[in-house]
Protein backbone atom coordinates (compact mmCIF):
# COMPACT_ATOMS: atom_id res chain seq x y z
CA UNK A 1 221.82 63.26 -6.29
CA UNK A 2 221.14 64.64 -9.58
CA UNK A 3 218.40 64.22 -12.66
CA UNK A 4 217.67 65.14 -16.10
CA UNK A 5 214.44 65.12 -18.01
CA UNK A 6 214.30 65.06 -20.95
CA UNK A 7 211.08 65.74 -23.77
CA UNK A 8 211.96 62.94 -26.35
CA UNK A 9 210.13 64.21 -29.46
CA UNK A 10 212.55 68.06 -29.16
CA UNK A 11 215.24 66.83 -26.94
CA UNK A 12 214.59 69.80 -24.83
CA UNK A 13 215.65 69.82 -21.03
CA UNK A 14 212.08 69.88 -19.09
CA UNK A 15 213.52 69.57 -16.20
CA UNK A 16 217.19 69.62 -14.45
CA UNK A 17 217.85 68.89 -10.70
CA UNK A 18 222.09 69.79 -9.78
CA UNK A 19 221.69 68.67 -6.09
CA UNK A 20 219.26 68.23 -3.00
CA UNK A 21 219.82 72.03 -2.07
CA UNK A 22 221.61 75.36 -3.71
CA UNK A 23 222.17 76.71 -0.19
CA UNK A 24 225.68 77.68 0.40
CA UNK A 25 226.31 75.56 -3.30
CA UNK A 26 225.66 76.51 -6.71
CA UNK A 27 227.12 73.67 -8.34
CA UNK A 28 225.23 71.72 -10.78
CA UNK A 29 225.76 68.12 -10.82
CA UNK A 30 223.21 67.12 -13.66
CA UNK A 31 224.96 69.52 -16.22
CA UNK A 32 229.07 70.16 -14.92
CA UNK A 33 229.44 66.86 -12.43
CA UNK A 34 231.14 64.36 -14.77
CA UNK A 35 231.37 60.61 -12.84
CA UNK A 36 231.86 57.39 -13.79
CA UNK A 37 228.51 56.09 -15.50
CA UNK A 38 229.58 52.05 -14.89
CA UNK A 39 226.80 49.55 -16.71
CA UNK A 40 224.48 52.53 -18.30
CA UNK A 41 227.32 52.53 -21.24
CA UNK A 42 226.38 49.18 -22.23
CA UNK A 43 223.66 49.81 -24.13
CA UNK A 44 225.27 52.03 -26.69
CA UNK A 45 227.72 48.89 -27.43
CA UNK A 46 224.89 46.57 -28.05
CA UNK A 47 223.23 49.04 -30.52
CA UNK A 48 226.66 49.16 -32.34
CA UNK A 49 226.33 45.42 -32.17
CA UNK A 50 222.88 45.52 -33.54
CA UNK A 51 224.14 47.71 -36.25
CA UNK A 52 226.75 45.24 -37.50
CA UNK A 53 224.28 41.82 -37.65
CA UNK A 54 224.17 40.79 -33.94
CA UNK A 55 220.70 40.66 -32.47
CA UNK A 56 218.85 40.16 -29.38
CA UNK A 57 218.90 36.47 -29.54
CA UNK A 58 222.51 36.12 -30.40
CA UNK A 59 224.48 33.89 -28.43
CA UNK A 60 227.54 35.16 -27.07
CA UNK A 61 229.87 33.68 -24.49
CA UNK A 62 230.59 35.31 -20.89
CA UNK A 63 234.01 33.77 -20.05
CA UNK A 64 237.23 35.06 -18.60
CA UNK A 65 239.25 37.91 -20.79
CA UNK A 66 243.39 37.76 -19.79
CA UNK A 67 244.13 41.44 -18.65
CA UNK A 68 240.69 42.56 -18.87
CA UNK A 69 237.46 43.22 -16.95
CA UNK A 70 235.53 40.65 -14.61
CA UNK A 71 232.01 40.20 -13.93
CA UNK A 72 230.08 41.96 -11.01
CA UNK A 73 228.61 38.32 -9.84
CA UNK A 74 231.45 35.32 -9.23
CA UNK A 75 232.16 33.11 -12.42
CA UNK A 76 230.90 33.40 -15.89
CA UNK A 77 227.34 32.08 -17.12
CA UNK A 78 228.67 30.68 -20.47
CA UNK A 79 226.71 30.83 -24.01
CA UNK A 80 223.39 33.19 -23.34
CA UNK A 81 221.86 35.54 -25.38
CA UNK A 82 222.95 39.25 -25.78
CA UNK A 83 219.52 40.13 -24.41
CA UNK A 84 220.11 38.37 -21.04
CA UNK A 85 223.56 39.61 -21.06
CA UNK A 86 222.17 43.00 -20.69
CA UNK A 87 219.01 42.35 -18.15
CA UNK A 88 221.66 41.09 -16.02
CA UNK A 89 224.62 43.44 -17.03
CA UNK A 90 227.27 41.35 -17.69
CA UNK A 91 230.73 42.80 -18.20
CA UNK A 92 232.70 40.18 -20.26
CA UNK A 93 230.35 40.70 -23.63
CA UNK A 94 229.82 44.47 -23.90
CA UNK A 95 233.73 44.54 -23.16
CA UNK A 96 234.87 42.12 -26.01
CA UNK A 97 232.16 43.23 -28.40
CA UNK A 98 233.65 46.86 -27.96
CA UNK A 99 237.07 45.44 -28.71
CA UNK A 100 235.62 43.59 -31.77
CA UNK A 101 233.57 46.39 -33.55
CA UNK A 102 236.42 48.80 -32.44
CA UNK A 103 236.80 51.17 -29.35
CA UNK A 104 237.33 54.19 -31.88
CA UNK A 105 233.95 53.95 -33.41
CA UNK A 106 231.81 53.87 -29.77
CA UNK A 107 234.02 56.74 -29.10
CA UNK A 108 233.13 58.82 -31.80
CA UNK A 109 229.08 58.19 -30.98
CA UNK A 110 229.58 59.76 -27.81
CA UNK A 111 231.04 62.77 -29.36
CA UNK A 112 229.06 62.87 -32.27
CA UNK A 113 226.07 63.19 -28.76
CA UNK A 114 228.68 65.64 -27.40
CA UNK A 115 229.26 64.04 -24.35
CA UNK A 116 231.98 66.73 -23.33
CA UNK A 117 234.64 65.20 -21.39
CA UNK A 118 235.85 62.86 -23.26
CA UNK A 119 240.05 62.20 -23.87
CA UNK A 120 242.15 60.96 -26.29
CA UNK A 121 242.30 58.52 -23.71
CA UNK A 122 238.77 57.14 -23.26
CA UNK A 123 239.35 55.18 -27.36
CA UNK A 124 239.70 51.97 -25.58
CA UNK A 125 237.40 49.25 -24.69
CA UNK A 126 237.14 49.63 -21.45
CA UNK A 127 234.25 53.04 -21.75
CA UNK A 128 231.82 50.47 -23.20
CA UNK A 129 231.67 49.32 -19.03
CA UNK A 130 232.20 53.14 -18.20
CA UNK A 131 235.82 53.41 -17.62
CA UNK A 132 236.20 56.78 -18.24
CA UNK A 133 238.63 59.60 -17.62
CA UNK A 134 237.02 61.85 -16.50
CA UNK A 135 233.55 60.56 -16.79
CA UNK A 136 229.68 61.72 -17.93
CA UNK A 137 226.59 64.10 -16.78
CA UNK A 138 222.75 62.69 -16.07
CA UNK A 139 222.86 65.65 -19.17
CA UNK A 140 224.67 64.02 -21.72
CA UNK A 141 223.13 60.49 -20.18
CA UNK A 142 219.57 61.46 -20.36
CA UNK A 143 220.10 62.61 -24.35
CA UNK A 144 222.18 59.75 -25.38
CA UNK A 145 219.24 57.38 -24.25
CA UNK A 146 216.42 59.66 -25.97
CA UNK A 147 218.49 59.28 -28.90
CA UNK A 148 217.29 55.41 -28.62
CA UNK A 149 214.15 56.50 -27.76
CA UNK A 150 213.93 59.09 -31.34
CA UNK A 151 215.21 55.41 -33.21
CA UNK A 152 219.00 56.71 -33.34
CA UNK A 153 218.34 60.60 -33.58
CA UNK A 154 220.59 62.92 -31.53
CA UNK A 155 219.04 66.33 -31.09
CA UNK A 156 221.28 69.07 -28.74
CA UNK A 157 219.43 69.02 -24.72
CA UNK A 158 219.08 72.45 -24.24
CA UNK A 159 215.80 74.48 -22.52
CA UNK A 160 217.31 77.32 -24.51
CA UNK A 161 214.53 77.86 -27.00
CA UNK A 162 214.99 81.31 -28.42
CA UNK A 163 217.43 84.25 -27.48
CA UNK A 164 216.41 88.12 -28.82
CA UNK A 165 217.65 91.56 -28.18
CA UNK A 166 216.22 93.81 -25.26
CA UNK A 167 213.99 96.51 -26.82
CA UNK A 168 213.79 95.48 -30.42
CA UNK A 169 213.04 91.80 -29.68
CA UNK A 170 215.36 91.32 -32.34
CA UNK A 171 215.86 87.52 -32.31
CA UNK A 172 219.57 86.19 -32.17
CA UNK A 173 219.14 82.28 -32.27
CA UNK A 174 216.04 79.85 -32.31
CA UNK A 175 217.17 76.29 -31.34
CA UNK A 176 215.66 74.25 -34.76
CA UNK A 177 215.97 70.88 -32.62
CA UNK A 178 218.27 69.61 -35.61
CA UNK A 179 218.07 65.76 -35.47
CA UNK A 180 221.33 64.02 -35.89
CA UNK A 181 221.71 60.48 -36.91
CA UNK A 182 223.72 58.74 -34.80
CA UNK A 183 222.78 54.83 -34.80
CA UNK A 184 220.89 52.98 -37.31
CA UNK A 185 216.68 53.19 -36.17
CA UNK A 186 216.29 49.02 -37.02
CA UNK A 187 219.35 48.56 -34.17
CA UNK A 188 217.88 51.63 -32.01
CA UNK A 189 214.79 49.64 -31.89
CA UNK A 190 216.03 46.19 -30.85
CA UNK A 191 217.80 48.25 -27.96
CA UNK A 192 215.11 50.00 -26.78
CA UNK A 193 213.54 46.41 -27.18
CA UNK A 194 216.13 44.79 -25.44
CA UNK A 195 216.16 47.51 -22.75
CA UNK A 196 212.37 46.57 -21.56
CA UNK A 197 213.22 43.54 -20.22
CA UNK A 198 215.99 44.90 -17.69
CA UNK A 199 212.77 46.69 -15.70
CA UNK A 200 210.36 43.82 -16.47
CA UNK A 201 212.09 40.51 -15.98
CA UNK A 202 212.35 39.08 -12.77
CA UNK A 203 216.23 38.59 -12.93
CA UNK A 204 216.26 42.16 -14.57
CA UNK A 205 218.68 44.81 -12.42
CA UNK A 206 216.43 47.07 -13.08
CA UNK A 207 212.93 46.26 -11.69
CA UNK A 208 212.87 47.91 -9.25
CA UNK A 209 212.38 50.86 -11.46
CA UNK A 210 209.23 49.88 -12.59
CA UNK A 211 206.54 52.16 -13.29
CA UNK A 212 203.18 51.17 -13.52
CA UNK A 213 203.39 51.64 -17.34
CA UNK A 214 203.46 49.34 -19.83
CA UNK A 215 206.41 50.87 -22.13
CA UNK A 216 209.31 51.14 -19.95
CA UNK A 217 212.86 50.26 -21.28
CA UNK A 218 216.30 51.67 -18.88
CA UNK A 219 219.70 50.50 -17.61
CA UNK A 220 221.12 50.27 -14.58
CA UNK A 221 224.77 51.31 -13.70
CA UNK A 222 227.17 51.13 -10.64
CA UNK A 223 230.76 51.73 -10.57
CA UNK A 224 234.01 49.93 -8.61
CA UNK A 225 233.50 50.25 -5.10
CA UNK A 226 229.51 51.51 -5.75
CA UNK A 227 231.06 54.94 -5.53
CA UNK A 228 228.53 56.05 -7.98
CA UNK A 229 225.09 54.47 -8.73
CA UNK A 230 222.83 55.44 -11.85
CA UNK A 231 219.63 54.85 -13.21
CA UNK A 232 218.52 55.39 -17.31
CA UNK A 233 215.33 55.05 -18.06
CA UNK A 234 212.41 56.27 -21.10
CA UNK A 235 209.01 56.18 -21.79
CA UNK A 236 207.97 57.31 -26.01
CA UNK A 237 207.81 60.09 -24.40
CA UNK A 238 210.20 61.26 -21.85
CA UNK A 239 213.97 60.31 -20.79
CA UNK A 240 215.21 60.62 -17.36
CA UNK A 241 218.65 60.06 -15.72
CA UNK A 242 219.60 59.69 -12.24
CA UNK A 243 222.77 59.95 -10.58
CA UNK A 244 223.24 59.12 -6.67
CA UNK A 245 226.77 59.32 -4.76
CA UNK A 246 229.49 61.74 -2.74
CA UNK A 247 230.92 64.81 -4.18
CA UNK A 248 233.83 63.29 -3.41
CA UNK A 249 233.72 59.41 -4.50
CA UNK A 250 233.50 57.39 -1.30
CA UNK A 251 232.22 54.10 -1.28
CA UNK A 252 228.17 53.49 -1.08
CA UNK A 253 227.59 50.56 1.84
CA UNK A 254 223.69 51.30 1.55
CA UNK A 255 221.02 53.23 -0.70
CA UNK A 256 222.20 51.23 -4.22
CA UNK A 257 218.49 51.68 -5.38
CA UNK A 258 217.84 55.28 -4.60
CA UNK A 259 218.39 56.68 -8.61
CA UNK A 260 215.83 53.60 -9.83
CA UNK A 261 213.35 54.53 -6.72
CA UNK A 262 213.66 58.02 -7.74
């Protein structure tokens, strides 16, 4: 397993956790372990959505796409709001709303958030369910979701707050926590709104991640195979992301809750 934490109102990195032990492995997970982040990409699709006049209450159809992704649940529900569609994270809408507000421009957000391992090939629809290349840290998670949380402002995670010289305490670099606006803060908030009801309704994948706190909004993710399982989640105040799985991808047959229990 591996978490960020994230302080929303700098964007520092509070706290970082690579893996269950460093003995006999130094490798950190949260910061250089890219994987597939499945469903917790949605959410950056709908705020693109929000951005161009969709809203919560929008009714959008699941149904079949020809050549494209289906649904983690058999069949399609049919006309239901975009809010539902993400409580229950349905794969058909994120997929074709991606495709309509073009698979170029979510790219580019991630960048612009300098999510790091990104290809030329990753401009196609299919990232806005997770479908990566190479694939994303609980890092580059935890700060593209306190970018919601800051109402569409990126700032760099780093816990890198000042570097000086030895001696002369010269200083070399102070981190400014330079805000960067990434999505609009009217669509950031309907996310983040949108977001609450994944932990709080009943039917929500999420709730099991509930805190006993009243402003809670997160996503859930699992990939193919539930080789890797993920939670997302933010308070105003702090953003945290979990990652649970293999080193090696192998298939999960039990312990699909462990990132929203942590």
């Amino acid at each position: 397993a591996s978490a960020t934490l994230i302080n929303n109102e700098n964007g520092e990195v509070e706290a970082i956790v690579g893996g269950r032990s460093q003995d006999g492995n130094t490798f950190n997970r949260a910061s250089l372990g890219a994987r597939q982040p499945g469903s917790t990409m949605k959410p950056f699709v709908y705020t693109m959505a929000f951005e161009n006049g969709y809203y919560p209450d929008y009714i959008y159809e699941d149904k079949a796409i020809k050549g494209g992704p289906y649904n983690w649940y058999s069949g399609y529900k049919g006309n239901v709001p975009l809010r539902y569609a993400v409580e229950i994270s349905i794969n058909t809408i994120p997929y074709r709303l991606a495709d309509t507000l073009g698979a170029v421009n979510l790219y580019q957000n991630l960048a612009n958030m300098q999510f790091k391992y990104l290809t030329p090939q990753d401009k196609n629809a299919i990232i806005a369910l997770g479908g990566f290349t190479k694939g994303v840290t609980t890092t580059e998670l935890s700060s593209a979701y306190s970018t919601l949380a800051r109402n569409g402002e990126f700032i760099e995670p780093t816990n890198v707050r000042k570097v000086t010289t030895i001696g002369t305490d010269e200083k070399i670099f102070e981190n400014t926590h330079t805000k960067t606006r990434i999505f609009d803060s009217g669509a950031s908030y309907l996310m983040t709104d949108t977001l609450k009801g994944v932990i709080n309704e009943k039917h929500g994948t999420g709730k099991r991640a509930k805190i006993d706190y009243k402003y809670q909004a997160g996503k859930t993710g699992t990939t193919d195979k539930n080789k890797d399982t993920w939670f997302a989640g933010y308070t105003p105040y702090y953003t945290m992301t979990v990652w649970s799985g293999e080193d090696t991808p192998t298939t999960i047959y039990s312990g699909l809750d462990i990132p929203k229990n942590i």
